[in-house]
C-alpha atoms as a PDB file:
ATOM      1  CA  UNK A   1       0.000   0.000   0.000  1.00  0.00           C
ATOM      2  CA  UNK A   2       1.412   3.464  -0.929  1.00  0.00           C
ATOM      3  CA  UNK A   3       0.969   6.041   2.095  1.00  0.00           C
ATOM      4  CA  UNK A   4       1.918   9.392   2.071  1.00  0.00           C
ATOM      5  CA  UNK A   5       2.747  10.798   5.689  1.00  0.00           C
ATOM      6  CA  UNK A   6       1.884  14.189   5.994  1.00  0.00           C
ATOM      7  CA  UNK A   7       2.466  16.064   9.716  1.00  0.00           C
ATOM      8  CA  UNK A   8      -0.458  18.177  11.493  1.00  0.00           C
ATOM      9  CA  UNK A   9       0.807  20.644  14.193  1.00  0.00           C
ATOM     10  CA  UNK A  10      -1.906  21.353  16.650  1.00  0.00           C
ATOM     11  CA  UNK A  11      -1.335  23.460  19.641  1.00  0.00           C
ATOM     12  CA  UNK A  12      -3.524  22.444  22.687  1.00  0.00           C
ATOM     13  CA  UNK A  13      -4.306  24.640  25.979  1.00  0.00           C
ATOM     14  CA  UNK A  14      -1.765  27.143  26.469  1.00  0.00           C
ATOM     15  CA  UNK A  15       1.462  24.991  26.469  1.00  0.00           C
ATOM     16  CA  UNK A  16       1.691  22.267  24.513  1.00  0.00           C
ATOM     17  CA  UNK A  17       2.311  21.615  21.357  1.00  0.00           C
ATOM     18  CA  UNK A  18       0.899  18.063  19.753  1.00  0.00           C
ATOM     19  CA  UNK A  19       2.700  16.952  16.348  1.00  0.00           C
ATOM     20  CA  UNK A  20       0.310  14.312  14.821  1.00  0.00           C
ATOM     21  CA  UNK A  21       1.471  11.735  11.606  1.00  0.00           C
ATOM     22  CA  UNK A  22      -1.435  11.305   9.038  1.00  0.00           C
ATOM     23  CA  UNK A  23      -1.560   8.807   7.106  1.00  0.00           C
ATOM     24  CA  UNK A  24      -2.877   9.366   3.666  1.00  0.00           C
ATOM     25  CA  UNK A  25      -3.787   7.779   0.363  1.00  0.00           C
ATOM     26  CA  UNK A  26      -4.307   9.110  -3.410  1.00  0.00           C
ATOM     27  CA  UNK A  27      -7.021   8.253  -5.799  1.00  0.00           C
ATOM     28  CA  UNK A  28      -3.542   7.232  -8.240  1.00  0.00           C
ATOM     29  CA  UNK A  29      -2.984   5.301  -5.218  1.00  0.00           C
ATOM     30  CA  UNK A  30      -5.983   3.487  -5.001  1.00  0.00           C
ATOM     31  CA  UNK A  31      -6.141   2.289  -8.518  1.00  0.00           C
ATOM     32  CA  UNK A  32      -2.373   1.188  -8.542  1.00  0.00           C
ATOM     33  CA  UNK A  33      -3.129  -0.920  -5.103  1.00  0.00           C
ATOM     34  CA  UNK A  34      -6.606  -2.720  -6.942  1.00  0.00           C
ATOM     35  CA  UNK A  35      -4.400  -2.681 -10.409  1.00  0.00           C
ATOM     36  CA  UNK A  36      -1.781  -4.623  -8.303  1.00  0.00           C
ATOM     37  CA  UNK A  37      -4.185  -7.011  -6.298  1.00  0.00           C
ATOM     38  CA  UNK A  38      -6.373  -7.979  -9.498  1.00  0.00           C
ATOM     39  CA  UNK A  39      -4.005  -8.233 -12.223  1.00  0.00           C
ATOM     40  CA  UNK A  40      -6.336  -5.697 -13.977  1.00  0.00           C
ATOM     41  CA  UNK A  41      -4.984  -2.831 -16.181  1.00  0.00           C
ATOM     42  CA  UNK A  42      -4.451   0.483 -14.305  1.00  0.00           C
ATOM     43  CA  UNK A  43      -6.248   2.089 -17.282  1.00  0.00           C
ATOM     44  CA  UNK A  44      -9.470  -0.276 -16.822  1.00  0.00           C
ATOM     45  CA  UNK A  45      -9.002   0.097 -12.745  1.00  0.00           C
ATOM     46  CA  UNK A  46      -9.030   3.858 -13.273  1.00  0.00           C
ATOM     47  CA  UNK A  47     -12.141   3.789 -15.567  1.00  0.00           C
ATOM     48  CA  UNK A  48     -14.289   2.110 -12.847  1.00  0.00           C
ATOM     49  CA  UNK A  49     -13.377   3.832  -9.772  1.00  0.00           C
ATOM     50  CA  UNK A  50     -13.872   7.118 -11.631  1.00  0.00           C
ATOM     51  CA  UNK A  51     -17.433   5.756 -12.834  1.00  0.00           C
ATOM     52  CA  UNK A  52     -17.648   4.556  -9.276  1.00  0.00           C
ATOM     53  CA  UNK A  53     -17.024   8.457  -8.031  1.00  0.00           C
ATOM     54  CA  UNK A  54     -19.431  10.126 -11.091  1.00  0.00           C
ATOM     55  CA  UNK A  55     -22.379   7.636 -10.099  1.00  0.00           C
ATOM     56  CA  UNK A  56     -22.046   8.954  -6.622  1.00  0.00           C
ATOM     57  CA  UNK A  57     -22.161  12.458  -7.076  1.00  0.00           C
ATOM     58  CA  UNK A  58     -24.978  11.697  -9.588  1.00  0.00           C
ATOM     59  CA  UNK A  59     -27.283  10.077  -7.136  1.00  0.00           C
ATOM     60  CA  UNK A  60     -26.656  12.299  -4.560  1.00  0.00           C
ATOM     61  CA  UNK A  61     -27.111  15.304  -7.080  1.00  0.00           C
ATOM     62  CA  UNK A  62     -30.485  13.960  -7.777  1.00  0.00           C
ATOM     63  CA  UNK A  63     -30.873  13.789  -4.094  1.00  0.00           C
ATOM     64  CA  UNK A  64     -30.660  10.354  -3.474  1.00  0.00           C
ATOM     65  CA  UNK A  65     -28.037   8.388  -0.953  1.00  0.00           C
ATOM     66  CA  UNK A  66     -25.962   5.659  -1.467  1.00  0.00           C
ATOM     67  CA  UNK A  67     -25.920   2.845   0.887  1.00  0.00           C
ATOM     68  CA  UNK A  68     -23.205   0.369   0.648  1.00  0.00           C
ATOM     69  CA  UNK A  69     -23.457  -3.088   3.123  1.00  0.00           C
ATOM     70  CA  UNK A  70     -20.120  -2.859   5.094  1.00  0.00           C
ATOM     71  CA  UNK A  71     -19.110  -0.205   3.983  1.00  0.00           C
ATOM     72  CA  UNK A  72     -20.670   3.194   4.190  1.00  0.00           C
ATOM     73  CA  UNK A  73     -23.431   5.557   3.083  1.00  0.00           C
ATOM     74  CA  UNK A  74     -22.998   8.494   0.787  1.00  0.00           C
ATOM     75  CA  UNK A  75     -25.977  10.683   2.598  1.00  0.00           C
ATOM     76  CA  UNK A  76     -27.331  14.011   2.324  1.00  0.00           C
ATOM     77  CA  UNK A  77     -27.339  15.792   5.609  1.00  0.00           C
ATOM     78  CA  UNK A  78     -29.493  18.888   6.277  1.00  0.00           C
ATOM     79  CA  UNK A  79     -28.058  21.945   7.870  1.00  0.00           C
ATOM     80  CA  UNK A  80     -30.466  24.190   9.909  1.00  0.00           C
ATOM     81  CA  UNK A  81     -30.353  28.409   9.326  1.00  0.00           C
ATOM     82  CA  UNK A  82     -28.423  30.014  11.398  1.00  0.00           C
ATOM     83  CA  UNK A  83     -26.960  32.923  12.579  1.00  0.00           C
ATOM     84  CA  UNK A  84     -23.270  33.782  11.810  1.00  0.00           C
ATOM     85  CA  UNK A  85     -20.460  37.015  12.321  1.00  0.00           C
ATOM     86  CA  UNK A  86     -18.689  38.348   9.672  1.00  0.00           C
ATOM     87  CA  UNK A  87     -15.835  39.474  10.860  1.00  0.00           C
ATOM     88  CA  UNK A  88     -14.135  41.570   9.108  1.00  0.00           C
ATOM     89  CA  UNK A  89     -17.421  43.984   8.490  1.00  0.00           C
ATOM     90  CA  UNK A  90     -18.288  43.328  12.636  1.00  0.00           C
ATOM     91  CA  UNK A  91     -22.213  42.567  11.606  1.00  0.00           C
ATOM     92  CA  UNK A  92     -24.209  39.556  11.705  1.00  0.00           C
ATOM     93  CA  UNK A  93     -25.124  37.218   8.297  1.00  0.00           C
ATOM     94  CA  UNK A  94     -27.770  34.849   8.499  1.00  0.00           C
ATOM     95  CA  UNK A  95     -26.372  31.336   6.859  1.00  0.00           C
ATOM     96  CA  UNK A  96     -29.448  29.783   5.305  1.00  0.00           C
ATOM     97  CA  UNK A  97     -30.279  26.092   5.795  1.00  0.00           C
ATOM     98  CA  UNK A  98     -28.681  23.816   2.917  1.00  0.00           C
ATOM     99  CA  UNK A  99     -27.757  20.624   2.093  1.00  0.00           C
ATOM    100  CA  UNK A 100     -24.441  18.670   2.182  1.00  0.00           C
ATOM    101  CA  UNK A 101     -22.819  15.537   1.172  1.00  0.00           C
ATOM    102  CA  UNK A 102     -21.661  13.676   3.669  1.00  0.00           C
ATOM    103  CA  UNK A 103     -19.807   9.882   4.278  1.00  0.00           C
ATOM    104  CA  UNK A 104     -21.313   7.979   7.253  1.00  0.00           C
ATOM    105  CA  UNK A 105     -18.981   4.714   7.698  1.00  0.00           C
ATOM    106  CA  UNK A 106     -20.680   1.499   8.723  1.00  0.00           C
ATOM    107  CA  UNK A 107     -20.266   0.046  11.814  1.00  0.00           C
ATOM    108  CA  UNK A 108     -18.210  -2.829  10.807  1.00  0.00           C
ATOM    109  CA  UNK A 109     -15.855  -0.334   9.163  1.00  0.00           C
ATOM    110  CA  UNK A 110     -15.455   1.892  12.365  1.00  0.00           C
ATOM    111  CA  UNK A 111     -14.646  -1.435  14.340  1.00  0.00           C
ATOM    112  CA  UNK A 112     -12.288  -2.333  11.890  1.00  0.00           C
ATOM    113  CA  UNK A 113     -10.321   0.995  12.156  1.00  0.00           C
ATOM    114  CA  UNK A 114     -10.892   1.211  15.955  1.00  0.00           C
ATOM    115  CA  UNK A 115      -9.181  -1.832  16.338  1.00  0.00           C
ATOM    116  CA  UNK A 116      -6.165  -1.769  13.946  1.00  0.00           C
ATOM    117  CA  UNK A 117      -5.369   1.730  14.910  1.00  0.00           C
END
């Protein structure tokens, strides 16, 4: 598996200063790893997890989710109105409600991580 390592600097209460390693993983990535593990041309590999990706966005354009046993859901989460500061002007916006794509992992999959982390 290709990983890239990438550093987040996060300072907590007054003091300290916590340096955290993530972890992270390209979309090249991805189809190189499934290229790899099914003998499948990274051309094909690429094809279908793009296809994957566009069908996606498509459903959940049309306002529809995407629910995947073991895996996740691709859902479309409501946020309220609400009140909000600008700033830079000193006044206060009003942020209507909207909608926003949003990953909800199953709970297999959070298990999974929990417990190889």
């Amino acid at each position: 598996m290709f990983l890239h390592e990438r550093k987040i600097i996060s300072l907590h209460s007054k003091f300290g200063i916590t340096i955290k390693n993530i972890l992270e993983m390209t979309k090249a990535e991805i189809v190189a790893e499934i290229a790899n593990k099914t003998g499948i041309e990274k051309i094909a590999v690429q094809s279908v997890v793009e296809t994957f990706m566009e069908s996606v966005k498509g459903a959940m354009i049309k306002g529809e989710n995407v629910y995947m046993r073991g895996f996740g859901s691709f859902i479309i989460k409501e946020r309220a109105e609400k009140t909000g500061r600008n700033i830079s002007k000193n006044t206060t916006i009003i942020i209507p409600a909207h909608k926003i794509p949003a990953f909800k992992p199953a709970k297999t999959f959070v298990n999974e991580v929990k417990n190889n982390l």
